[in-house]
N, C-alpha and C. Protein backbone atom coordinates (compact mmCIF):
# COMPACT_ATOMS: atom_id res chain seq x y z
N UNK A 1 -31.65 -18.27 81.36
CA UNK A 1 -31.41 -19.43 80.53
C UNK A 1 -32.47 -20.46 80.86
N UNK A 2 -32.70 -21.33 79.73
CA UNK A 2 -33.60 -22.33 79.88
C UNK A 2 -32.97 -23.56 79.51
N UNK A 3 -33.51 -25.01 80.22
CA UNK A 3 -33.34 -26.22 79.83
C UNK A 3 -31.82 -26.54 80.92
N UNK A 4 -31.51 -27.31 80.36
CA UNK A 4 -30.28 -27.41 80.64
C UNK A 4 -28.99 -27.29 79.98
N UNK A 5 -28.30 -27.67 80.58
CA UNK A 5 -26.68 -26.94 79.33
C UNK A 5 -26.83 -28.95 78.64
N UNK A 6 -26.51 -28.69 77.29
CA UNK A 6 -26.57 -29.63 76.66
C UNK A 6 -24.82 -29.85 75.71
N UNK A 7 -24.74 -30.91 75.56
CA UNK A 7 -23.30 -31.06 75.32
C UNK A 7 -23.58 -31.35 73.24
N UNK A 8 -22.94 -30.88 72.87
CA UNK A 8 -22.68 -31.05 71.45
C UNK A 8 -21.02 -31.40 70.43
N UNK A 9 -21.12 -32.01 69.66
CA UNK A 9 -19.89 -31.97 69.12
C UNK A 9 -19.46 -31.00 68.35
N UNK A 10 -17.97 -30.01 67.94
CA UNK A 10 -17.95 -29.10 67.14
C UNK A 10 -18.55 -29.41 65.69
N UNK A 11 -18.67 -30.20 65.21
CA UNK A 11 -19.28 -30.55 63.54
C UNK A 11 -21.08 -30.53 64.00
N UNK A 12 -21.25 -30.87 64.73
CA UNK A 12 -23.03 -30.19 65.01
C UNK A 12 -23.04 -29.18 65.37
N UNK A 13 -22.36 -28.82 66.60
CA UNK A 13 -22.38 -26.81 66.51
C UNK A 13 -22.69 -26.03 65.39
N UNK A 14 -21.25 -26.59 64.39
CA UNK A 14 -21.26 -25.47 63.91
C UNK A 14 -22.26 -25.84 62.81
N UNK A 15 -22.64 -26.85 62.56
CA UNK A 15 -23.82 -27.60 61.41
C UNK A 15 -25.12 -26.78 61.85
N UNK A 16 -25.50 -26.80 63.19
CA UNK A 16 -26.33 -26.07 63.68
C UNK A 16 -26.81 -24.80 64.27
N UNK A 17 -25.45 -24.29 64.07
CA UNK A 17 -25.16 -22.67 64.81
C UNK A 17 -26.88 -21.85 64.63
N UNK A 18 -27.55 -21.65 63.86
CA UNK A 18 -28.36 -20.74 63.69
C UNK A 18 -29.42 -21.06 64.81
N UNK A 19 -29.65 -22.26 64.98
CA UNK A 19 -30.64 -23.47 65.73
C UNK A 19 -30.39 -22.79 67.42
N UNK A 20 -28.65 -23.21 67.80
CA UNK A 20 -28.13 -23.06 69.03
C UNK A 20 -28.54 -20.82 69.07
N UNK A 21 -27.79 -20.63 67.80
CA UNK A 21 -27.80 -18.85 68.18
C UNK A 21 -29.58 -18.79 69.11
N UNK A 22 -30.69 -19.06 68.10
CA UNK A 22 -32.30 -18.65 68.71
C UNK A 22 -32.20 -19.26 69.63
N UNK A 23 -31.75 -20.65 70.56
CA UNK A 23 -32.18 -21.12 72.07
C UNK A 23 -31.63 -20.42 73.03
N UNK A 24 -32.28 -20.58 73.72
CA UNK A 24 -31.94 -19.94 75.29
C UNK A 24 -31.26 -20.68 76.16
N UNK A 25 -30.57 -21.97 75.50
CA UNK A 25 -29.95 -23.01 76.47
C UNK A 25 -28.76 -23.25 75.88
N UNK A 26 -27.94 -23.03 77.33
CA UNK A 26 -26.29 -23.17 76.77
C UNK A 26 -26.09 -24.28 76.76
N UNK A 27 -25.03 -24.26 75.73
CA UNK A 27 -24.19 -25.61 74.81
C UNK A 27 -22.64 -25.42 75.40
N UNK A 28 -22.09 -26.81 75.52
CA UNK A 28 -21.18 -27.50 75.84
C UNK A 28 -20.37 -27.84 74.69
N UNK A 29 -19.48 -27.13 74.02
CA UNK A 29 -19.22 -27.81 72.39
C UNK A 29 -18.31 -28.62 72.77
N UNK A 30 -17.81 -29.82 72.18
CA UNK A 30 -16.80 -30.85 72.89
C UNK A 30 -16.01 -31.36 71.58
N UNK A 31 -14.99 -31.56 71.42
CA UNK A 31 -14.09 -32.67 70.47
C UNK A 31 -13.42 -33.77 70.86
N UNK A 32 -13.79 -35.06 70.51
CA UNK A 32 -13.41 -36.44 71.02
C UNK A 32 -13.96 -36.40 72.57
N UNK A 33 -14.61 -35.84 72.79
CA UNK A 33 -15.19 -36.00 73.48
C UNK A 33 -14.88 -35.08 75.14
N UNK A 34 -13.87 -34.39 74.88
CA UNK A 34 -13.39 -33.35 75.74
C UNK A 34 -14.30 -31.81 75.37
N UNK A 35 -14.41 -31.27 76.61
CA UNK A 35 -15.17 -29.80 76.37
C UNK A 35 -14.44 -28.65 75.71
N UNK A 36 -14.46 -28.34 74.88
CA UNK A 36 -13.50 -27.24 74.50
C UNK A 36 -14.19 -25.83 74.57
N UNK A 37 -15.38 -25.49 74.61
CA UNK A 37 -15.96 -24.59 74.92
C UNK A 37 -17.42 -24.60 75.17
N UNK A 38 -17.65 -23.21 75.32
CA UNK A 38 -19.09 -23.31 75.89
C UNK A 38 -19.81 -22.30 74.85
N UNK A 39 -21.02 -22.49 74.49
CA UNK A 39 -22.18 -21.02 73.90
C UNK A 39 -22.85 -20.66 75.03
N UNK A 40 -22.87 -19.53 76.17
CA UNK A 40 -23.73 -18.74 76.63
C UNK A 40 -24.71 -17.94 76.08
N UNK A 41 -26.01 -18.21 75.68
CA UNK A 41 -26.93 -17.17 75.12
C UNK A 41 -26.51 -16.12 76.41
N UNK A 42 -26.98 -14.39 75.70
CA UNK A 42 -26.53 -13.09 76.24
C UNK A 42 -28.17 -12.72 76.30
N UNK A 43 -28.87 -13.49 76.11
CA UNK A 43 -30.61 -12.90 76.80
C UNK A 43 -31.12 -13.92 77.71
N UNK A 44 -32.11 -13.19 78.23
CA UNK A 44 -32.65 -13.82 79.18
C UNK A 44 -32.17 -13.96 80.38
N UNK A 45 -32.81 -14.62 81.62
CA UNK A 45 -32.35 -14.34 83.20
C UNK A 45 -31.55 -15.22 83.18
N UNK A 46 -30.17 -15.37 84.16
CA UNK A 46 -29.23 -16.00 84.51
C UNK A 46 -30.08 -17.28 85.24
N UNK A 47 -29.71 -18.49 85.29
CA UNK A 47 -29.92 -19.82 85.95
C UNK A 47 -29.03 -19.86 86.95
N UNK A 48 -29.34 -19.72 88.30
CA UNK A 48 -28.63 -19.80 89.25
C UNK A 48 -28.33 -21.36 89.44
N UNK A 49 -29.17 -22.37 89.04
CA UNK A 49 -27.79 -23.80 88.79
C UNK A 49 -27.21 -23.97 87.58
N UNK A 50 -27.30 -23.35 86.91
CA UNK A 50 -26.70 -23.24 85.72
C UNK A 50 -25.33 -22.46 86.06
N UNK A 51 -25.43 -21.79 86.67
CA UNK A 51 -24.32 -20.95 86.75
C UNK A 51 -23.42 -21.25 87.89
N UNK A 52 -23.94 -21.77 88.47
CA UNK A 52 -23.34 -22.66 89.66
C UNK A 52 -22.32 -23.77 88.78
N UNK A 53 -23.16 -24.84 87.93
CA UNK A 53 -22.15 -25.58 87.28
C UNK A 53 -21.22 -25.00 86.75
N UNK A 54 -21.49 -24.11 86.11
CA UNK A 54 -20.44 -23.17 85.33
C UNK A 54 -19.26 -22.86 86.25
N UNK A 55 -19.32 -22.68 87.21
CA UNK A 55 -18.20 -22.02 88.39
C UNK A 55 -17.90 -23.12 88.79
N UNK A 56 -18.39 -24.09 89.01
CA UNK A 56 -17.47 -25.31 89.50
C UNK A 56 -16.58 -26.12 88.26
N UNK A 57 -17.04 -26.12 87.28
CA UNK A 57 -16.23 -26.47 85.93
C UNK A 57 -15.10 -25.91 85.80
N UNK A 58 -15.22 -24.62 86.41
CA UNK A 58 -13.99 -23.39 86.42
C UNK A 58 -13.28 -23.61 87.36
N UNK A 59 -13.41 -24.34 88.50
CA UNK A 59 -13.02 -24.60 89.94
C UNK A 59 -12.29 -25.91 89.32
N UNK A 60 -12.82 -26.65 88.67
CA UNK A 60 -12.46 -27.98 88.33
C UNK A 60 -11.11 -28.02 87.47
N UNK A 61 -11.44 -26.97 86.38
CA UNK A 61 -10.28 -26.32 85.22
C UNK A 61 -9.03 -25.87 85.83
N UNK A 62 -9.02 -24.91 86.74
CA UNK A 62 -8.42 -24.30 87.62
C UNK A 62 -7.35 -25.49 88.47
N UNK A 63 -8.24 -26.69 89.44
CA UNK A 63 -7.25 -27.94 90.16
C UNK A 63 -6.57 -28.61 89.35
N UNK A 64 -7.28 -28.77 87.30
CA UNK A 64 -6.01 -29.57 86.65
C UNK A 64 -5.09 -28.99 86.38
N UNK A 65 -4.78 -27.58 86.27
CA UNK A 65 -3.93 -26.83 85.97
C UNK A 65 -2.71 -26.54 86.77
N UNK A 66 -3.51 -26.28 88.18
CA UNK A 66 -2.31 -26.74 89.74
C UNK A 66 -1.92 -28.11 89.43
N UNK A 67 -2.48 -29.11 89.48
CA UNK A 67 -2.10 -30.52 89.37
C UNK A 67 -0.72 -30.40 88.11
N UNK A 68 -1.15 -30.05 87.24
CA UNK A 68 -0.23 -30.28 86.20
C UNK A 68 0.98 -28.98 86.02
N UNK A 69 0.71 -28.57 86.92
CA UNK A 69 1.63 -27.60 87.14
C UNK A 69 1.78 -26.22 86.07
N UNK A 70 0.84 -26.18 85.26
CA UNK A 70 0.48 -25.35 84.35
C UNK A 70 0.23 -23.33 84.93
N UNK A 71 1.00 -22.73 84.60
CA UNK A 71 0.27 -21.70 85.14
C UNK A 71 0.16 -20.78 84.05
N UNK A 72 -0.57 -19.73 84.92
CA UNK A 72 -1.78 -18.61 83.64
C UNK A 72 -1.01 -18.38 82.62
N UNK A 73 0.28 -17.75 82.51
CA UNK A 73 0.86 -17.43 81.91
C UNK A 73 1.23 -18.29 80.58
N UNK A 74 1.19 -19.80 80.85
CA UNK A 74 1.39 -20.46 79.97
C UNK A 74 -0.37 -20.80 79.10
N UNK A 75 -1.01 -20.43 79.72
CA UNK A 75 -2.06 -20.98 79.25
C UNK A 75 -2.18 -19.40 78.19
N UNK A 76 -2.14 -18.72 78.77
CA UNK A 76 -2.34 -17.13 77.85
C UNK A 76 -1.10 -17.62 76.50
N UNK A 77 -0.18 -17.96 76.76
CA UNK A 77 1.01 -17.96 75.09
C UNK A 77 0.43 -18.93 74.93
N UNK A 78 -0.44 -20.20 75.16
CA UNK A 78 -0.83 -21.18 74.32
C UNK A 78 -1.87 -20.40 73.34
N UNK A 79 -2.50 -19.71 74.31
CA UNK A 79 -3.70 -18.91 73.70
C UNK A 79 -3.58 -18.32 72.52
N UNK A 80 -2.82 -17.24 72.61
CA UNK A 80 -2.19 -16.20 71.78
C UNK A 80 -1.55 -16.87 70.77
N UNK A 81 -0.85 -18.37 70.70
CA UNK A 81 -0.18 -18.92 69.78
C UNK A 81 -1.74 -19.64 69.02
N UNK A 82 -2.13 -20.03 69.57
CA UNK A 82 -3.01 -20.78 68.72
C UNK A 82 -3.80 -19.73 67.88
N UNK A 83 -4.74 -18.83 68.45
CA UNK A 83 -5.12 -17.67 68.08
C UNK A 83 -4.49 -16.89 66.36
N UNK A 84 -3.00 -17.11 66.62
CA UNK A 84 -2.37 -16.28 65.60
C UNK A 84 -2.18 -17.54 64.66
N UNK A 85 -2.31 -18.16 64.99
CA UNK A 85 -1.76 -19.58 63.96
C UNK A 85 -2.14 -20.67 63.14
C-alpha cells in the first residue's frame, strides 16, 4: 500500500469508487463522522504501519465493545439483521 489511509465520507466513496478502486491507498469510509468501514486495495506490498494502525483500531473496537458490554454474538445478529434488511 501507498500514501496513507485517508478518511472519506460514504457519498464521496461511493461518488468516487472507480478513483478509490485504481489507488493503492486505503480509505477510511465514515458517516457523520464515525468510521464505518474501511477499502483495503488487494495489490501491492502490505505497509507494515499501515497495518499496524489497522490492528490497533481493532484493539480499540474490541475495548468499546468490553466497555459496553457488547459481545460477538450480538454484534454477528446485528450483522446478519442488518445484512437481510
Amino acid at each position: 500500500m501507498t500514501g496513507k489511509l485517508i478518511r472519506v465520507g460514504v457519498r464521496e466513496f461511493r461518488e468516487d469508487l472507480a478513483q478509490y478502486l485504481d489507488s493503492a491507498t486505503p480509505v477510511a469510509v465514515t458517516r457523520h463522522g464515525q468510521t464505518v468501514g474501511y477499502y483495503i486495495p488487494a495489490r501491492g506490498e502490505v505497509d507494515v504501519l499501515e497495518l499496524a494502525a489497522l490492528r490497533r483500531a481493532v484493539e480499540e473496537m474490541e475495548a468499546l465493545l468490553v466497555e459496553h458490554g457488547i459481545g460477538i454474538e450480538e454484534v454477528i445478529s446485528e450483522f446478519r439483521s442488518r445484512r437481510q434488511g
